[in-house]
PDB file of N, CA and C in Angstrom:
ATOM      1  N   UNK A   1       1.635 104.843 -54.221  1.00  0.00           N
ATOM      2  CA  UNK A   1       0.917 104.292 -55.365  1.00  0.00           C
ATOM      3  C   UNK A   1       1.408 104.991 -56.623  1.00  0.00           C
ATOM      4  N   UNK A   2       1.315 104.031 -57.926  1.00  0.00           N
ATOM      5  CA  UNK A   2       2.289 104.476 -58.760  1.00  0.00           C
ATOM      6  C   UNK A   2       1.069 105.275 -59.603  1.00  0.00           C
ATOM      7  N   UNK A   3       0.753 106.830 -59.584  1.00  0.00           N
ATOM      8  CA  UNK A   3       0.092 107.868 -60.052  1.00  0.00           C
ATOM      9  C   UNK A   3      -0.276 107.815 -61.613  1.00  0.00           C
ATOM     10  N   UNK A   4       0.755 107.341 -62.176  1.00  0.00           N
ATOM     11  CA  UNK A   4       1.338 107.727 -63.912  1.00  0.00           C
ATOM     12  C   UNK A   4       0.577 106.813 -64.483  1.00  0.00           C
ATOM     13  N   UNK A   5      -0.074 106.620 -65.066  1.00  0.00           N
ATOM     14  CA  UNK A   5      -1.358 105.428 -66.108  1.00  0.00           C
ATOM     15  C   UNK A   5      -0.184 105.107 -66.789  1.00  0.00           C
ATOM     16  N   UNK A   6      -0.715 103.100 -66.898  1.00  0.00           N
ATOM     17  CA  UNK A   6       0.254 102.439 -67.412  1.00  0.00           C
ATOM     18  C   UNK A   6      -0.480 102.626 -69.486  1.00  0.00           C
ATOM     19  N   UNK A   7       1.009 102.541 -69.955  1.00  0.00           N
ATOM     20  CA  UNK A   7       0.456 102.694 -71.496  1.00  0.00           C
ATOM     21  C   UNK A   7       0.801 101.450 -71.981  1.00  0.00           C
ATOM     22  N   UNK A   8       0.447 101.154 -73.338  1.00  0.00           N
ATOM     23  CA  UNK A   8       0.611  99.924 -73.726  1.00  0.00           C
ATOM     24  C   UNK A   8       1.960  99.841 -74.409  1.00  0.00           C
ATOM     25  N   UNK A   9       2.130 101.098 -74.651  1.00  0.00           N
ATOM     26  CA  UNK A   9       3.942 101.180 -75.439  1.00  0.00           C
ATOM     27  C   UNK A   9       4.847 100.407 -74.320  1.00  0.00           C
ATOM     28  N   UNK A  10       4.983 100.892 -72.930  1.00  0.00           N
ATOM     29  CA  UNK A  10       5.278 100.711 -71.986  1.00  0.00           C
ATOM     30  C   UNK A  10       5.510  99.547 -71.846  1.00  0.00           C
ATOM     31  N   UNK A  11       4.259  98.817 -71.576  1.00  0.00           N
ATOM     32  CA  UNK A  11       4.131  97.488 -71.365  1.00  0.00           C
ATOM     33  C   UNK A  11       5.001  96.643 -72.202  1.00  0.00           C
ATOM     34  N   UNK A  12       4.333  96.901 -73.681  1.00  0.00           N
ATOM     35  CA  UNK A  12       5.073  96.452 -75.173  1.00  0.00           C
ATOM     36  C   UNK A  12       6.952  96.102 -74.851  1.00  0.00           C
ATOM     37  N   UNK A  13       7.296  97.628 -74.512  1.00  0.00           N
ATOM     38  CA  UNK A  13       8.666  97.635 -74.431  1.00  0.00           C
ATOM     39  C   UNK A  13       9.574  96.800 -73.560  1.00  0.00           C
ATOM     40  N   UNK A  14       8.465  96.296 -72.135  1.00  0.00           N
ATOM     41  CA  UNK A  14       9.379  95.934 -71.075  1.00  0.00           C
ATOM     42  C   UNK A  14       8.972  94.489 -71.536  1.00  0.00           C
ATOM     43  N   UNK A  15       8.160  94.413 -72.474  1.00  0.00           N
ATOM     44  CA  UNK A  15       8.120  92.303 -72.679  1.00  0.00           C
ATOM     45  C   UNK A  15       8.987  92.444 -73.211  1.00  0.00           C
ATOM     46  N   UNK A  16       9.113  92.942 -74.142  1.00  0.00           N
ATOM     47  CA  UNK A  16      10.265  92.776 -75.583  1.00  0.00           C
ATOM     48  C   UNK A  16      11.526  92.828 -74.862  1.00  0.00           C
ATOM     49  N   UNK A  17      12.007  93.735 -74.116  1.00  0.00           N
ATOM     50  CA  UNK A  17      13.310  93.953 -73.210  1.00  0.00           C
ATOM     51  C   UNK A  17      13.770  93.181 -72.927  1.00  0.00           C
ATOM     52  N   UNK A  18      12.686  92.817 -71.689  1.00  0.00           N
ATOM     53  CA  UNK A  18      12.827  91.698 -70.221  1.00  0.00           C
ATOM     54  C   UNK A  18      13.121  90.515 -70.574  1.00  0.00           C
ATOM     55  N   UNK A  19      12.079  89.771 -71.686  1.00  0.00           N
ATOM     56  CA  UNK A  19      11.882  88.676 -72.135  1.00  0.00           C
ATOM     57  C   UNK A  19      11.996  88.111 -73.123  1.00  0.00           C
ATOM     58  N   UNK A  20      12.721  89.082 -74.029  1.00  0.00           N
ATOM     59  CA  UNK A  20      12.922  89.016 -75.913  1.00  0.00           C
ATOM     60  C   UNK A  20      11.698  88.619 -76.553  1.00  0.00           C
ATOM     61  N   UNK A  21      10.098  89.517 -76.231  1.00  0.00           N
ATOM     62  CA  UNK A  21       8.914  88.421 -76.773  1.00  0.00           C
ATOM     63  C   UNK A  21       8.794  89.051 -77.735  1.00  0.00           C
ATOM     64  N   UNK A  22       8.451  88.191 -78.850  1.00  0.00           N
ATOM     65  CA  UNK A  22       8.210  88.520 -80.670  1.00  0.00           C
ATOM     66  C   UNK A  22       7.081  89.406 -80.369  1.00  0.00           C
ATOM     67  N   UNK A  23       6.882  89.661 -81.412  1.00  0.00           N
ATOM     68  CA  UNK A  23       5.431  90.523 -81.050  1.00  0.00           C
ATOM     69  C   UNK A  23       3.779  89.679 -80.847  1.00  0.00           C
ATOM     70  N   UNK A  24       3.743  88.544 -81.455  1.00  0.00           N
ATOM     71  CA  UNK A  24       3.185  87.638 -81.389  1.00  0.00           C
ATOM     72  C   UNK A  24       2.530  86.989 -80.018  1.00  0.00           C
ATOM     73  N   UNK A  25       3.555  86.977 -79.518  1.00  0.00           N
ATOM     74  CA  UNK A  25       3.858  86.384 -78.088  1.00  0.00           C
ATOM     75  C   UNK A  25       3.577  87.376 -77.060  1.00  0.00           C
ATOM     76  N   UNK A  26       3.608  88.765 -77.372  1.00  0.00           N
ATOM     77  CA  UNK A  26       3.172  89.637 -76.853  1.00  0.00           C
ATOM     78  C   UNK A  26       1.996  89.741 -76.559  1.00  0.00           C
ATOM     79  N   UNK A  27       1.377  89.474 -77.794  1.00  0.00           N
ATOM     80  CA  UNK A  27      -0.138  89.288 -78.143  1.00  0.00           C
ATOM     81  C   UNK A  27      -0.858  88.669 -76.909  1.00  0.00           C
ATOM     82  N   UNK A  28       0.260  87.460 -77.284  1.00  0.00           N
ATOM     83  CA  UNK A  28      -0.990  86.291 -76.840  1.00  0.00           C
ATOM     84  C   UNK A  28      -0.718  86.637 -75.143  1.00  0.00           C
ATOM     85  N   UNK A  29       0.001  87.193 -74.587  1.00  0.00           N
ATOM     86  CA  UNK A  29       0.154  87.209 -73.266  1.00  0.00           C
ATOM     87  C   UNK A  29      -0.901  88.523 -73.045  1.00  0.00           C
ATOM     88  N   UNK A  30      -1.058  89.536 -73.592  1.00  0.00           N
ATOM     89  CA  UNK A  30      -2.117  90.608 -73.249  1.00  0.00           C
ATOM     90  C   UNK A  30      -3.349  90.219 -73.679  1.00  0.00           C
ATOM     91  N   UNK A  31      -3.325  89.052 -74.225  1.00  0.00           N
ATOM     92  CA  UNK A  31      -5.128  89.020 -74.500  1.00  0.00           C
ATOM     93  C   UNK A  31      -5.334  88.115 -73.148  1.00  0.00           C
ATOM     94  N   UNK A  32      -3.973  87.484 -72.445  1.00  0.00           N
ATOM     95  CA  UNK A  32      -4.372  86.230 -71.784  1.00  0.00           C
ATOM     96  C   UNK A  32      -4.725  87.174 -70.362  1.00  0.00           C
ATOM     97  N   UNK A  33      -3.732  88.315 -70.219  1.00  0.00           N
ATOM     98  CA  UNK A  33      -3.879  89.552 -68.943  1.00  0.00           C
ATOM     99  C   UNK A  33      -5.148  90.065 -69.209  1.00  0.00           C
ATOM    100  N   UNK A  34      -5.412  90.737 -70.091  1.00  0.00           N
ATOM    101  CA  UNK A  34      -7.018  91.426 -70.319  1.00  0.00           C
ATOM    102  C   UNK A  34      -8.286  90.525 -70.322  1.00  0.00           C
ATOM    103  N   UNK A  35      -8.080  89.450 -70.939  1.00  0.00           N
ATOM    104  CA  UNK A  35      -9.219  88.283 -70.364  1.00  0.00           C
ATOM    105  C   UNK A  35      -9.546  88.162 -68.799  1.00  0.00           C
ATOM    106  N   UNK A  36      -8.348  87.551 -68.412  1.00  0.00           N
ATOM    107  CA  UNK A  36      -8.604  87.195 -66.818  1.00  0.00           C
ATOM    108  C   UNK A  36      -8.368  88.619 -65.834  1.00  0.00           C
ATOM    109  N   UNK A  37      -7.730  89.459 -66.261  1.00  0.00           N
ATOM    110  CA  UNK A  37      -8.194  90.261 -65.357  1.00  0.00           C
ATOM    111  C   UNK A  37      -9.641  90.979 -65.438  1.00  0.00           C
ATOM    112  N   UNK A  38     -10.154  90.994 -66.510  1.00  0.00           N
ATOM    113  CA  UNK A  38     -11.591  91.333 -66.233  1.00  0.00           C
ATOM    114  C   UNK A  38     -12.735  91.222 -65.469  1.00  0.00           C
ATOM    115  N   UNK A  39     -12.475  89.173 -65.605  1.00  0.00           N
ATOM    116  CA  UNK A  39     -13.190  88.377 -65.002  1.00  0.00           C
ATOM    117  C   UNK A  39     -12.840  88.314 -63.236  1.00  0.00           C
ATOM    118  N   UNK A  40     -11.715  88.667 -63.393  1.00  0.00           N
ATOM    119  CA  UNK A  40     -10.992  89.316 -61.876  1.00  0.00           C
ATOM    120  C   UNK A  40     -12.006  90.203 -61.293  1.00  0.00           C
ATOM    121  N   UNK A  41     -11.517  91.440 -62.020  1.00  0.00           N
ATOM    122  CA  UNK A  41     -12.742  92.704 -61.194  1.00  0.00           C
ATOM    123  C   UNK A  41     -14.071  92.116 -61.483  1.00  0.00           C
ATOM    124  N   UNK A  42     -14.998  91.464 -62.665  1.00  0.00           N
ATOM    125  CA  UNK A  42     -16.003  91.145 -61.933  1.00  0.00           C
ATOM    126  C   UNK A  42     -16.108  90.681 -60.420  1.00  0.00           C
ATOM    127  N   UNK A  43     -15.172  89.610 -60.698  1.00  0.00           N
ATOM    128  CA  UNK A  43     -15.530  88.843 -59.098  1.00  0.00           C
ATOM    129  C   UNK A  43     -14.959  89.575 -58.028  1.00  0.00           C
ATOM    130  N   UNK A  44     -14.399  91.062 -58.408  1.00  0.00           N
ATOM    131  CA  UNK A  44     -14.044  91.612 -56.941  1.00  0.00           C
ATOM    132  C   UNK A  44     -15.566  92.449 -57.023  1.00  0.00           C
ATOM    133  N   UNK A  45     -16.369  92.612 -57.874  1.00  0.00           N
ATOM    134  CA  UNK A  45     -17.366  93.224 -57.723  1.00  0.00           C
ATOM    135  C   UNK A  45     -18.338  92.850 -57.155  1.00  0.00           C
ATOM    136  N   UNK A  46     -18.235  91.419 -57.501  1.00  0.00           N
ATOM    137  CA  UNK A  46     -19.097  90.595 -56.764  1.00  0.00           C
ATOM    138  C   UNK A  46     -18.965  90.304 -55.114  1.00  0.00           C
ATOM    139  N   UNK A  47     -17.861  90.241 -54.854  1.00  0.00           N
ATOM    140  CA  UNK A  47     -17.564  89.759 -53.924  1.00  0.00           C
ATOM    141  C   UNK A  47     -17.640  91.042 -52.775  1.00  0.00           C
ATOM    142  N   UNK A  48     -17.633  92.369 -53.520  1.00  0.00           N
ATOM    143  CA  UNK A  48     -18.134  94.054 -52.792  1.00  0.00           C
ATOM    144  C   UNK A  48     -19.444  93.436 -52.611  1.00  0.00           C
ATOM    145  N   UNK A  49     -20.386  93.008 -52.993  1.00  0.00           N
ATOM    146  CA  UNK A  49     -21.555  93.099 -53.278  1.00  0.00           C
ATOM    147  C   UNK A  49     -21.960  92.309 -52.171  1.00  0.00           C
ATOM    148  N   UNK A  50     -21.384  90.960 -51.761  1.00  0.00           N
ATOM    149  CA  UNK A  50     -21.943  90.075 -51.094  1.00  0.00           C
ATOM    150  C   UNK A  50     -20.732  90.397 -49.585  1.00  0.00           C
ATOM    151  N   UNK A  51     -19.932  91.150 -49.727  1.00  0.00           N
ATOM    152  CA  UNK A  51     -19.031  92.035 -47.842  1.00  0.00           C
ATOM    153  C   UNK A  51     -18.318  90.730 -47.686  1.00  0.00           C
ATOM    154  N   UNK A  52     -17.638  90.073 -49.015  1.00  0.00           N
ATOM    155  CA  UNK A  52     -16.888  89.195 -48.768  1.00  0.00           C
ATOM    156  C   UNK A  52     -15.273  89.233 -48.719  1.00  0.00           C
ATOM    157  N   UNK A  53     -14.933  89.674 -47.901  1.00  0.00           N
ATOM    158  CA  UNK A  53     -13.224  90.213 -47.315  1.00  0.00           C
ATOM    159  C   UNK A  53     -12.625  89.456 -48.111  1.00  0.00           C
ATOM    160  N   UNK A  54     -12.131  88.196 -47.908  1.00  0.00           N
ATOM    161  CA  UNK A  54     -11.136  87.203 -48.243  1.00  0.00           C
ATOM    162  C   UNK A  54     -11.289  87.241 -49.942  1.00  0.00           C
ATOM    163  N   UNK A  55     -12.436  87.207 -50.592  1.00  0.00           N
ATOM    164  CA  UNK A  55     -12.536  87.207 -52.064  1.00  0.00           C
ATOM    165  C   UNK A  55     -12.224  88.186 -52.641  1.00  0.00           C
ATOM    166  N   UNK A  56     -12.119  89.540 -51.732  1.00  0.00           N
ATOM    167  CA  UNK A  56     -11.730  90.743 -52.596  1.00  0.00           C
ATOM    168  C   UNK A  56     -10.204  90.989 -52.287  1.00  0.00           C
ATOM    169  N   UNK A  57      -9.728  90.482 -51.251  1.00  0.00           N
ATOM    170  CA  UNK A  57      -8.428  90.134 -51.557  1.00  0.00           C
ATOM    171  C   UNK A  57      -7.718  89.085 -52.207  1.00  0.00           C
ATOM    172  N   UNK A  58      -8.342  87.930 -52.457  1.00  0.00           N
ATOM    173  CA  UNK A  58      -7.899  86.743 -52.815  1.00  0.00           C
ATOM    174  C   UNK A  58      -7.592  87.529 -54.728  1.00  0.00           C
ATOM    175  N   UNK A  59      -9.275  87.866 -55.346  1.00  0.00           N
ATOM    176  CA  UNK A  59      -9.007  88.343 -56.256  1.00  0.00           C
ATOM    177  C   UNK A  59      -7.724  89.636 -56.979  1.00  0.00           C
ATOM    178  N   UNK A  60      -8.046  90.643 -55.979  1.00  0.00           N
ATOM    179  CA  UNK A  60      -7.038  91.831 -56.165  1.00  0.00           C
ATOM    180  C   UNK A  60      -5.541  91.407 -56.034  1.00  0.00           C
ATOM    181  N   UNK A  61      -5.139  90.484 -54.926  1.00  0.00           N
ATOM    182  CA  UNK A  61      -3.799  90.047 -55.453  1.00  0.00           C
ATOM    183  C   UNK A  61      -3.210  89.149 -56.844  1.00  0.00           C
ATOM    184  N   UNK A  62      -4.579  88.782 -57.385  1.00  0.00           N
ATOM    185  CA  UNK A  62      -4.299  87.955 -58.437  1.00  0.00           C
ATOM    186  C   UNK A  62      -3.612  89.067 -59.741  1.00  0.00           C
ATOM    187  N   UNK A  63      -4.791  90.382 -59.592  1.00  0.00           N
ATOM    188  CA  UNK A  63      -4.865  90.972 -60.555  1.00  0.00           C
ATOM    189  C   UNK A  63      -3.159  91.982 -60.086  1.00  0.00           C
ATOM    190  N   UNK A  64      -2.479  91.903 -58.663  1.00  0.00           N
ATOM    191  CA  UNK A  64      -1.794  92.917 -58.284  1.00  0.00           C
ATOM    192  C   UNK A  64      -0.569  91.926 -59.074  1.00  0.00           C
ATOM    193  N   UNK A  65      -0.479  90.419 -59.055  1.00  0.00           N
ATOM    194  CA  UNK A  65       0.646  90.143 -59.789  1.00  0.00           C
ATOM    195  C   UNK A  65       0.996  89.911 -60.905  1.00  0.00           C
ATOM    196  N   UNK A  66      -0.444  90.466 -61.707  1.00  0.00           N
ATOM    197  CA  UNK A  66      -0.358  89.913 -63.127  1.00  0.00           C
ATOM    198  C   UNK A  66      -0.118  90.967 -63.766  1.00  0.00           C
ATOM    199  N   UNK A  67      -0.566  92.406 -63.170  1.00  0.00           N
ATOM    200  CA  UNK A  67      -0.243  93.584 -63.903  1.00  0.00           C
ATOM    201  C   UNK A  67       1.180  93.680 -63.483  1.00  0.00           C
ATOM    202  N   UNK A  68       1.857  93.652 -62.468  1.00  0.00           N
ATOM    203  CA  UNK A  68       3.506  93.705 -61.929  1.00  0.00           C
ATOM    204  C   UNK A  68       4.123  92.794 -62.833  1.00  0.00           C
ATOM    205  N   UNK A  69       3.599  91.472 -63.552  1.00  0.00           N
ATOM    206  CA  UNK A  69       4.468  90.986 -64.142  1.00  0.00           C
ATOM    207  C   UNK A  69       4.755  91.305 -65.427  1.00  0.00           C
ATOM    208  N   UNK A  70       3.722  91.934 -65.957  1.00  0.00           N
ATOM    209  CA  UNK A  70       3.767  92.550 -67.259  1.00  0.00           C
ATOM    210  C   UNK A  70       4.225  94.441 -67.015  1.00  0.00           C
ATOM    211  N   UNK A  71       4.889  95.046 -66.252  1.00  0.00           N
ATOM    212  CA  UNK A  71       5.096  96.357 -65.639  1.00  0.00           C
ATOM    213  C   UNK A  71       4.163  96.898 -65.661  1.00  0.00           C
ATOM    214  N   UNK A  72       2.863  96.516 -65.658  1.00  0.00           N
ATOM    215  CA  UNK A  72       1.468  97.415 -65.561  1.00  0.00           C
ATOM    216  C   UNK A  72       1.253  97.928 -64.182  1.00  0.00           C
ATOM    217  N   UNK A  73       2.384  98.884 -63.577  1.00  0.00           N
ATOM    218  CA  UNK A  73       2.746  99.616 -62.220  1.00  0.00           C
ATOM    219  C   UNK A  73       1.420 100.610 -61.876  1.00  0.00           C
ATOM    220  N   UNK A  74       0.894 101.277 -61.980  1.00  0.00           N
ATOM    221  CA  UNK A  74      -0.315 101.516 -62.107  1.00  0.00           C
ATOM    222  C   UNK A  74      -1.306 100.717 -61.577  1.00  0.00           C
ATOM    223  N   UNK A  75      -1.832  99.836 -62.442  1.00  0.00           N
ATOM    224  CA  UNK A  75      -2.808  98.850 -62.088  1.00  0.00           C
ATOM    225  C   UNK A  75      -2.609  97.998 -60.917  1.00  0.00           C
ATOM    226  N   UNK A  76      -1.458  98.176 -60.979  1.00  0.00           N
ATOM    227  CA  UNK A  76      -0.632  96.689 -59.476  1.00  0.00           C
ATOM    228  C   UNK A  76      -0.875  97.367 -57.772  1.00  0.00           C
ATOM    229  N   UNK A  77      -0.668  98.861 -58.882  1.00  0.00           N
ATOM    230  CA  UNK A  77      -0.550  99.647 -57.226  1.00  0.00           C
ATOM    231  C   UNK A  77      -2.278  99.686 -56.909  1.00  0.00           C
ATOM    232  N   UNK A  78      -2.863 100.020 -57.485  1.00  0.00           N
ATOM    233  CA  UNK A  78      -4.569  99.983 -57.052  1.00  0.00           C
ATOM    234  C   UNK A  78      -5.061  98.540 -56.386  1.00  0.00           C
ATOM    235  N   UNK A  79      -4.569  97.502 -57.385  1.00  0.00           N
ATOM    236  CA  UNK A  79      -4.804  96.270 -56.933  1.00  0.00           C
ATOM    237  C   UNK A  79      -4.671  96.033 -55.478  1.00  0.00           C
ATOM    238  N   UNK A  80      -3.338  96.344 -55.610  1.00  0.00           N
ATOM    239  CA  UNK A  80      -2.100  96.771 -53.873  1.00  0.00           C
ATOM    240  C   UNK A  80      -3.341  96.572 -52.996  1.00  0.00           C
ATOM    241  N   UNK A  81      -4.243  98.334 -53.084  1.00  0.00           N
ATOM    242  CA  UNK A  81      -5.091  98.758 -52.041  1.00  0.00           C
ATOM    243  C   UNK A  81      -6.139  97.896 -51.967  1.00  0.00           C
ATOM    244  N   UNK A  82      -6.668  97.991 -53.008  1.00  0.00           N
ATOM    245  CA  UNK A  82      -7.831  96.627 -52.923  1.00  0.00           C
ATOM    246  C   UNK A  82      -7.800  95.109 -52.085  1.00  0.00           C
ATOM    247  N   UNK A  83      -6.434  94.985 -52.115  1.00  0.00           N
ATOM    248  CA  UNK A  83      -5.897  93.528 -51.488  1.00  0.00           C
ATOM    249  C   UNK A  83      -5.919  93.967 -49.967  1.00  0.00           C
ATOM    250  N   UNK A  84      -4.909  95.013 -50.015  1.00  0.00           N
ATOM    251  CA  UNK A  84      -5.056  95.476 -48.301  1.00  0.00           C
ATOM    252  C   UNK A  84      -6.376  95.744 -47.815  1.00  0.00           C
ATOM    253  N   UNK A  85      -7.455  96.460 -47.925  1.00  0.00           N
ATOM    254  CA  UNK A  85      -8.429  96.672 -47.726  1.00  0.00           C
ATOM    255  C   UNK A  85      -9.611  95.854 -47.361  1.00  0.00           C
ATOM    256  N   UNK A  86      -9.184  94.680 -48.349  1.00  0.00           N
ATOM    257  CA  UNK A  86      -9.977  93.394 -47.936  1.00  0.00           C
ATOM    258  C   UNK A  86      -9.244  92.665 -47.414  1.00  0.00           C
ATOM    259  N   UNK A  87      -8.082  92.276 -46.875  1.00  0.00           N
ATOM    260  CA  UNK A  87      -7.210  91.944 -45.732  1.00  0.00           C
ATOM    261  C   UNK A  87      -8.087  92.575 -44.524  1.00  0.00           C
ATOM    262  N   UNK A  88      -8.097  94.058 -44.435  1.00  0.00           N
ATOM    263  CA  UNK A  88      -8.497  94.790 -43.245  1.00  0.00           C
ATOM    264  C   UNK A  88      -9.702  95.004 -42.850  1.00  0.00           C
ATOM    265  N   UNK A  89     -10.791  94.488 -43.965  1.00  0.00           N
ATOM    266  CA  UNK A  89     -12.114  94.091 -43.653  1.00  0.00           C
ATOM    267  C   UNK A  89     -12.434  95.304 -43.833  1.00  0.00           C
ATOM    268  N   UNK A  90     -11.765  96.399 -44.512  1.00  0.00           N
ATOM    269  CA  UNK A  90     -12.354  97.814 -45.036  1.00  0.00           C
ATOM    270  C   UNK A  90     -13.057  98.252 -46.021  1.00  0.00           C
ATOM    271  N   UNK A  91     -14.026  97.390 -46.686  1.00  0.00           N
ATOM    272  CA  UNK A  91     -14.919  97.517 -47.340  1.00  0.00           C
ATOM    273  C   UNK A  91     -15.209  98.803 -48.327  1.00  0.00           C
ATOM    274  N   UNK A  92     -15.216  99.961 -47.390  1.00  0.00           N
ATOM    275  CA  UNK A  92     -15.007 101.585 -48.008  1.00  0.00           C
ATOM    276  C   UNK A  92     -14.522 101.496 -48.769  1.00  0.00           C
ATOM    277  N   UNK A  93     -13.350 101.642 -48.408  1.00  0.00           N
ATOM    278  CA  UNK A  93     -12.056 101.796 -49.366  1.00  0.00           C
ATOM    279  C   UNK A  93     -11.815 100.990 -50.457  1.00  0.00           C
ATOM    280  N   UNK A  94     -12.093  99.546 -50.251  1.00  0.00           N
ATOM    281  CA  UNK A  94     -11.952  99.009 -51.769  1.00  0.00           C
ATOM    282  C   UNK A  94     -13.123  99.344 -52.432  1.00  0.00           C
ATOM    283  N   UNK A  95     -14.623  99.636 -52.430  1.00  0.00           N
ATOM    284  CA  UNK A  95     -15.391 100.137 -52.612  1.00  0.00           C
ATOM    285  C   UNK A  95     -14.629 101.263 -53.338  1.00  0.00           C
ATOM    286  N   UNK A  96     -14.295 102.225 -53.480  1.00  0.00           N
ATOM    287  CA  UNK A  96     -13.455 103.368 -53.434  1.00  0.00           C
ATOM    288  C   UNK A  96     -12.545 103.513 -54.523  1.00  0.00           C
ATOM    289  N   UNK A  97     -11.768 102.450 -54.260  1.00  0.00           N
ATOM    290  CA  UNK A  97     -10.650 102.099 -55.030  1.00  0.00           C
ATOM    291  C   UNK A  97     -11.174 101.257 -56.303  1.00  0.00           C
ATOM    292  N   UNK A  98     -11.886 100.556 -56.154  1.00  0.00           N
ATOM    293  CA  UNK A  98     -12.797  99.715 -57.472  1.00  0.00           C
ATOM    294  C   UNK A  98     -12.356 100.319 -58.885  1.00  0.00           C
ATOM    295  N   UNK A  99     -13.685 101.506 -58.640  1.00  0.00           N
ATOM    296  CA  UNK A  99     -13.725 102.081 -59.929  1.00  0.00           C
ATOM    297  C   UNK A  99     -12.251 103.193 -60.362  1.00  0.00           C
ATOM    298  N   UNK A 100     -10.892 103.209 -59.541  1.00  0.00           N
ATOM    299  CA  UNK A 100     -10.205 103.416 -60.359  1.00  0.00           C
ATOM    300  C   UNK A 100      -9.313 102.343 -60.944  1.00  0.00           C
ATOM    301  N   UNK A 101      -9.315 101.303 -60.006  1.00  0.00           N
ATOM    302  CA  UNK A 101      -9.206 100.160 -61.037  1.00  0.00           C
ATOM    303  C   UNK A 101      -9.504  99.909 -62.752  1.00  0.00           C
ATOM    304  N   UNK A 102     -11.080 100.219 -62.030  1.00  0.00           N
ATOM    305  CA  UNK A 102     -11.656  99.768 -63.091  1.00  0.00           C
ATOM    306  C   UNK A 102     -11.596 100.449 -64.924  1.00  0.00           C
ATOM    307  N   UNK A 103     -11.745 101.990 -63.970  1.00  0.00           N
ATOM    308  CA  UNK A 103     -11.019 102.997 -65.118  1.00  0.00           C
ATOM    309  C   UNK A 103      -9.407 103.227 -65.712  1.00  0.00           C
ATOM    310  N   UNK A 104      -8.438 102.467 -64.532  1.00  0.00           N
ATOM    311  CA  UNK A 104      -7.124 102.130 -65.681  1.00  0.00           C
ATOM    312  C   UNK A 104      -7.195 100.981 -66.683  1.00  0.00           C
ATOM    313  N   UNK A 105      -8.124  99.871 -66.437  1.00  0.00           N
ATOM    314  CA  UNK A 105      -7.753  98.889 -66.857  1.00  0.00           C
ATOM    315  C   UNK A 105      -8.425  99.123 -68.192  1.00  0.00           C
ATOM    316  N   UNK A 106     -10.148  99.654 -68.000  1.00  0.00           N
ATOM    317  CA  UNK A 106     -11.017  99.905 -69.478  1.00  0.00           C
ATOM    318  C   UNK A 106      -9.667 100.986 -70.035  1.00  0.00           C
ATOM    319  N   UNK A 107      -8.986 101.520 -69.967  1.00  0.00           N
ATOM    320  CA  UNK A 107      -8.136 102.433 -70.574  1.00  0.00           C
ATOM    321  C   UNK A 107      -7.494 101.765 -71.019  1.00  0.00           C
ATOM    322  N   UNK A 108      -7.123 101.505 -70.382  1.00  0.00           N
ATOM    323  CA  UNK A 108      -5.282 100.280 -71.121  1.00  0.00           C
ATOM    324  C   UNK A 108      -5.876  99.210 -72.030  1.00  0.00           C
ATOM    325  N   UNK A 109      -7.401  98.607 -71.806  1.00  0.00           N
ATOM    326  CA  UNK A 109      -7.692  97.649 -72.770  1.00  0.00           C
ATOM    327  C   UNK A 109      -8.134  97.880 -74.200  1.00  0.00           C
ATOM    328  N   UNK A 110      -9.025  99.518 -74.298  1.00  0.00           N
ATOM    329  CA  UNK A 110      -9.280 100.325 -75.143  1.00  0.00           C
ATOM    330  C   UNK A 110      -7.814 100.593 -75.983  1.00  0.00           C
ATOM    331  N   UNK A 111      -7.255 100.908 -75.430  1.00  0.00           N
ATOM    332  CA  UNK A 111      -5.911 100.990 -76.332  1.00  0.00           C
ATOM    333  C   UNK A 111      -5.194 100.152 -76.727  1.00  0.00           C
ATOM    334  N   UNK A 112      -5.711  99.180 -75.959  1.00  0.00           N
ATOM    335  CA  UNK A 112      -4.720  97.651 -77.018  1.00  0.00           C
ATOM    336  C   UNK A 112      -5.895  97.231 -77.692  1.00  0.00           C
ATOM    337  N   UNK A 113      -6.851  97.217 -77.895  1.00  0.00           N
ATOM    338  CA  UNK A 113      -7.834  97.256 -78.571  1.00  0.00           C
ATOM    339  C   UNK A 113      -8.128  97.885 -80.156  1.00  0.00           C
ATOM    340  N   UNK A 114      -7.462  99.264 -80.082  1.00  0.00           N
ATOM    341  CA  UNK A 114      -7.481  99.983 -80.811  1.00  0.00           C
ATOM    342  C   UNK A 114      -5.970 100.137 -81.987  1.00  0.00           C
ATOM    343  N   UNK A 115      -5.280  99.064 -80.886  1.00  0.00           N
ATOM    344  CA  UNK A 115      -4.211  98.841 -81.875  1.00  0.00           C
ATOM    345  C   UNK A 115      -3.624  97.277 -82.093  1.00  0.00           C
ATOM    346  N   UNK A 116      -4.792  96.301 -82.068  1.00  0.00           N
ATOM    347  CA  UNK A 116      -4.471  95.121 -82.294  1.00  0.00           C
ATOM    348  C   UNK A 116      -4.860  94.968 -83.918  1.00  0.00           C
TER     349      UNK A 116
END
């Protein structure tokens, strides 16, 4: 699992790189990642809540390819566990894993937040 908290410079750099995106376009793709992944971990919260396996993986892979596509390596790798976990009907563990989810992502959104 990738240890190192994803930053938004980071992120910034590998759109612009990868994909030549204006800054604009940048924008609009991190408000479109920070929207829906939110609404993501709600519903993996929800779905802890009600011991529903398939939804907490269905969700966590959503959120594992949306942070990988934007290099948010960090977030992808937590997602990772969350997906496996509810694959494996291990409840604990994504339980577990949740709230550091939850604490890279309020991080990374606070900071694009703070510099939009």
């Amino acid at each position: 699992m990738s240890e190192k908290p994803d930053s938004l410079e980071s992120i910034s750099s590998y759109l612009e790189d990868e994909f030549g995106m204006s800054p604009d376009e940048r924008l609009e793709i991190l408000d479109i990642f920070f929207e829906e992944s939110e609404g993501l971990i709600n519903q993996i919260e929800e779905a802890l809540k009600n011991s529903n396996c398939n939804e907490i993986a269905m969700h966590a892979h959503a959120i594992k390819g949306s942070a990988a596509n934007i290099n948010a390596s960090h977030l992808s790798s937590l997602a990772f566990y969350i997906e496996a976990s509810g694959k494996s009907g291990n409840l604990i563990d994504a339980n577990e894993k949740l709230p550091l989810l939850k604490n890279a992502f309020l991080t990374l959104q606070n900071e694009y937040a703070s510099q939009k």
